[in-house]
C-alpha atoms as a PDB file:
ATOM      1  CA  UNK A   1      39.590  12.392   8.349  1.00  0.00           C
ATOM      2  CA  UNK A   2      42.589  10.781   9.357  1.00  0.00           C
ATOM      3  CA  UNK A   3      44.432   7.918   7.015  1.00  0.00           C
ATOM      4  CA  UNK A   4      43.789   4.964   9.709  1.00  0.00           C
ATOM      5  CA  UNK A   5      40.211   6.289   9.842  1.00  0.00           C
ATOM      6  CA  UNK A   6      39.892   5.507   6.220  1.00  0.00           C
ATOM      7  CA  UNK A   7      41.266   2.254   6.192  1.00  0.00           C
ATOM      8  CA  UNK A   8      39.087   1.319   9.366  1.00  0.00           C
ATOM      9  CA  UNK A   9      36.223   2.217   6.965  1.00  0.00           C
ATOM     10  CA  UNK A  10      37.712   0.712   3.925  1.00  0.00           C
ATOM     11  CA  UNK A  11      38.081  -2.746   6.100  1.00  0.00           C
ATOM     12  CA  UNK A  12      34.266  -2.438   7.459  1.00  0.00           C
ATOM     13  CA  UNK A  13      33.021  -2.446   3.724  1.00  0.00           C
ATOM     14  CA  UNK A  14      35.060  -5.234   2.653  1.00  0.00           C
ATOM     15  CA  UNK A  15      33.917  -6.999   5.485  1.00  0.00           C
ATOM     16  CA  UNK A  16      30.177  -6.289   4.598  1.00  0.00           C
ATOM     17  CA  UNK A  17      31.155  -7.231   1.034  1.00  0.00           C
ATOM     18  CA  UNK A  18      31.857 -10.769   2.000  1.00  0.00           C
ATOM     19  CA  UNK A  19      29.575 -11.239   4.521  1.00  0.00           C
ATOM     20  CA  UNK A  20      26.381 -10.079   2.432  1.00  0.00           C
ATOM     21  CA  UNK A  21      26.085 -11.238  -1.180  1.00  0.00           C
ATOM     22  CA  UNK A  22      23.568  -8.202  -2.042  1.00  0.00           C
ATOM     23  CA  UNK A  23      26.291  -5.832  -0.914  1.00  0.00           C
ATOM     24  CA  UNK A  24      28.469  -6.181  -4.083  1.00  0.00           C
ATOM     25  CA  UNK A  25      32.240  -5.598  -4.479  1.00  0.00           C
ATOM     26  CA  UNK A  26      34.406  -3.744  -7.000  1.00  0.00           C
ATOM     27  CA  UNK A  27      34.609  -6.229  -9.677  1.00  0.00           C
ATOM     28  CA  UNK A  28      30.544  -6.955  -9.733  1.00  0.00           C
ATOM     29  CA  UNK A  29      29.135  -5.867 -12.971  1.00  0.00           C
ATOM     30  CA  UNK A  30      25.805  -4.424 -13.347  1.00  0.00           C
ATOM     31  CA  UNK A  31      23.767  -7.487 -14.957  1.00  0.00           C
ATOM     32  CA  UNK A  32      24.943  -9.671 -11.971  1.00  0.00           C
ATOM     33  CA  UNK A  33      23.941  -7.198  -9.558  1.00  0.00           C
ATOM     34  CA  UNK A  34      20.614  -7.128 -11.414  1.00  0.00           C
ATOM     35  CA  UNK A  35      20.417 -10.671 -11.138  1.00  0.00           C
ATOM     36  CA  UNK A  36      21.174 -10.964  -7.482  1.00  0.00           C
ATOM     37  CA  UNK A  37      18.293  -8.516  -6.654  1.00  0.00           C
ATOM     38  CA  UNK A  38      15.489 -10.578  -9.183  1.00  0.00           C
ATOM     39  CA  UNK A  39      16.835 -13.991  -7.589  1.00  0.00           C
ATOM     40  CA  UNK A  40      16.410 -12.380  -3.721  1.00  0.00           C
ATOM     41  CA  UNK A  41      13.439 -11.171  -4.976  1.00  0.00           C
ATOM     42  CA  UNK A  42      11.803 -14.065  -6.289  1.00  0.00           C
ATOM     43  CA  UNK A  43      13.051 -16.336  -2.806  1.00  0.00           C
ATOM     44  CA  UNK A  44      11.111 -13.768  -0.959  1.00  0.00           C
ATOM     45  CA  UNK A  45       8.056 -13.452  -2.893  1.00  0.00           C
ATOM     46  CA  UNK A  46       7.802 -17.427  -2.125  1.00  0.00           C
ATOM     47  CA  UNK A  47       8.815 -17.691   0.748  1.00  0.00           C
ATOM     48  CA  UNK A  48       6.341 -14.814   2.225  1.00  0.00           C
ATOM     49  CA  UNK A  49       2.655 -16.363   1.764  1.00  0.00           C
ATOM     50  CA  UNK A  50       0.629 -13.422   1.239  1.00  0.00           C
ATOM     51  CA  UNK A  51       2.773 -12.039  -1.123  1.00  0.00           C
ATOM     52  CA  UNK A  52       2.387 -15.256  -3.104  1.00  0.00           C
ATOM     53  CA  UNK A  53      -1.557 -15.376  -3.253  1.00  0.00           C
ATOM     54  CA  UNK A  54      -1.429 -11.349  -4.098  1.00  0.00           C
ATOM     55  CA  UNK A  55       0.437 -12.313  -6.759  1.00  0.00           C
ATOM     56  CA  UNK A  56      -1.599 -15.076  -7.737  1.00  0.00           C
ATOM     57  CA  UNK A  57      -4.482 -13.002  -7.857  1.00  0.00           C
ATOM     58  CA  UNK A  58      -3.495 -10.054  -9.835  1.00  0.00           C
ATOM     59  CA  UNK A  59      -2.547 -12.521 -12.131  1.00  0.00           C
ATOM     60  CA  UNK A  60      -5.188 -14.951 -12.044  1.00  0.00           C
ATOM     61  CA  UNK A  61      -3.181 -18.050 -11.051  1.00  0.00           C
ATOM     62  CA  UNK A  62      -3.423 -20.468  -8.721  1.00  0.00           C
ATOM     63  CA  UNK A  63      -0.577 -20.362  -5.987  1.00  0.00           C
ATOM     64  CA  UNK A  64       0.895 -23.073  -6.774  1.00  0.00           C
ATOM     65  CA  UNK A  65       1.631 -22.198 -10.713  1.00  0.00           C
ATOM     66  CA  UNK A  66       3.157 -18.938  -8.653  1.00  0.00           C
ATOM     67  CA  UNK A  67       5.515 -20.247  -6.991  1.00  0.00           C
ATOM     68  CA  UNK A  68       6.657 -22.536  -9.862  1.00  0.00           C
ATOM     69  CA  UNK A  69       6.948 -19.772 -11.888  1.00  0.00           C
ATOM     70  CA  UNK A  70       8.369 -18.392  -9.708  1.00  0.00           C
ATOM     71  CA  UNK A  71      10.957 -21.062  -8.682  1.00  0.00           C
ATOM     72  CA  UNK A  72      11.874 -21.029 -12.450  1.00  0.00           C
ATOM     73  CA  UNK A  73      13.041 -17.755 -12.435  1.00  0.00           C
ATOM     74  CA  UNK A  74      10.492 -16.702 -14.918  1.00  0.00           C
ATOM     75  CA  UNK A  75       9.468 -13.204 -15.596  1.00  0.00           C
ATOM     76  CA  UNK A  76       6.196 -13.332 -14.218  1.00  0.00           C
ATOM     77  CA  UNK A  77       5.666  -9.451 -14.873  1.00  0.00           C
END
């Protein structure tokens, strides 16, 4: 591997990095990477329907108190 193929690399990455939050970068630490994932999470889980009412059932909610919970960034676990 040359030296320009590692910077070409190197430049891809950081590109990534600032294009996609979920990616990371050097200086993230792990709490706000976990927090990143919960909060991507938690949009998906309401924004996908089905998930929602699975949810709702297993816990014996309506959908609606789901997706507030949800929305509040509650565990809900």
């Amino acid at each position: 591997m040359q030296a320009s193929d590692r910077f070409n690399i190197n430049s891809q990455l950081e590109h990534l990095q600032a294009k996609y939050v979920g990616t990371g970068h050097a200086d993230l630490t792990r709490f706000e990477w976990a927090v990143n994932i919960q909060r991507d999470s938690y949009a998906s889980y309401v924004g996908h329907y089905p998930m929602l009412a699975y949810f709702a059932i297993a816990e014996n909610e309506s959908i609606g108190r789901e997706r507030y919970n949800f929305m509040q960034g509650f565990n809900c676990f």
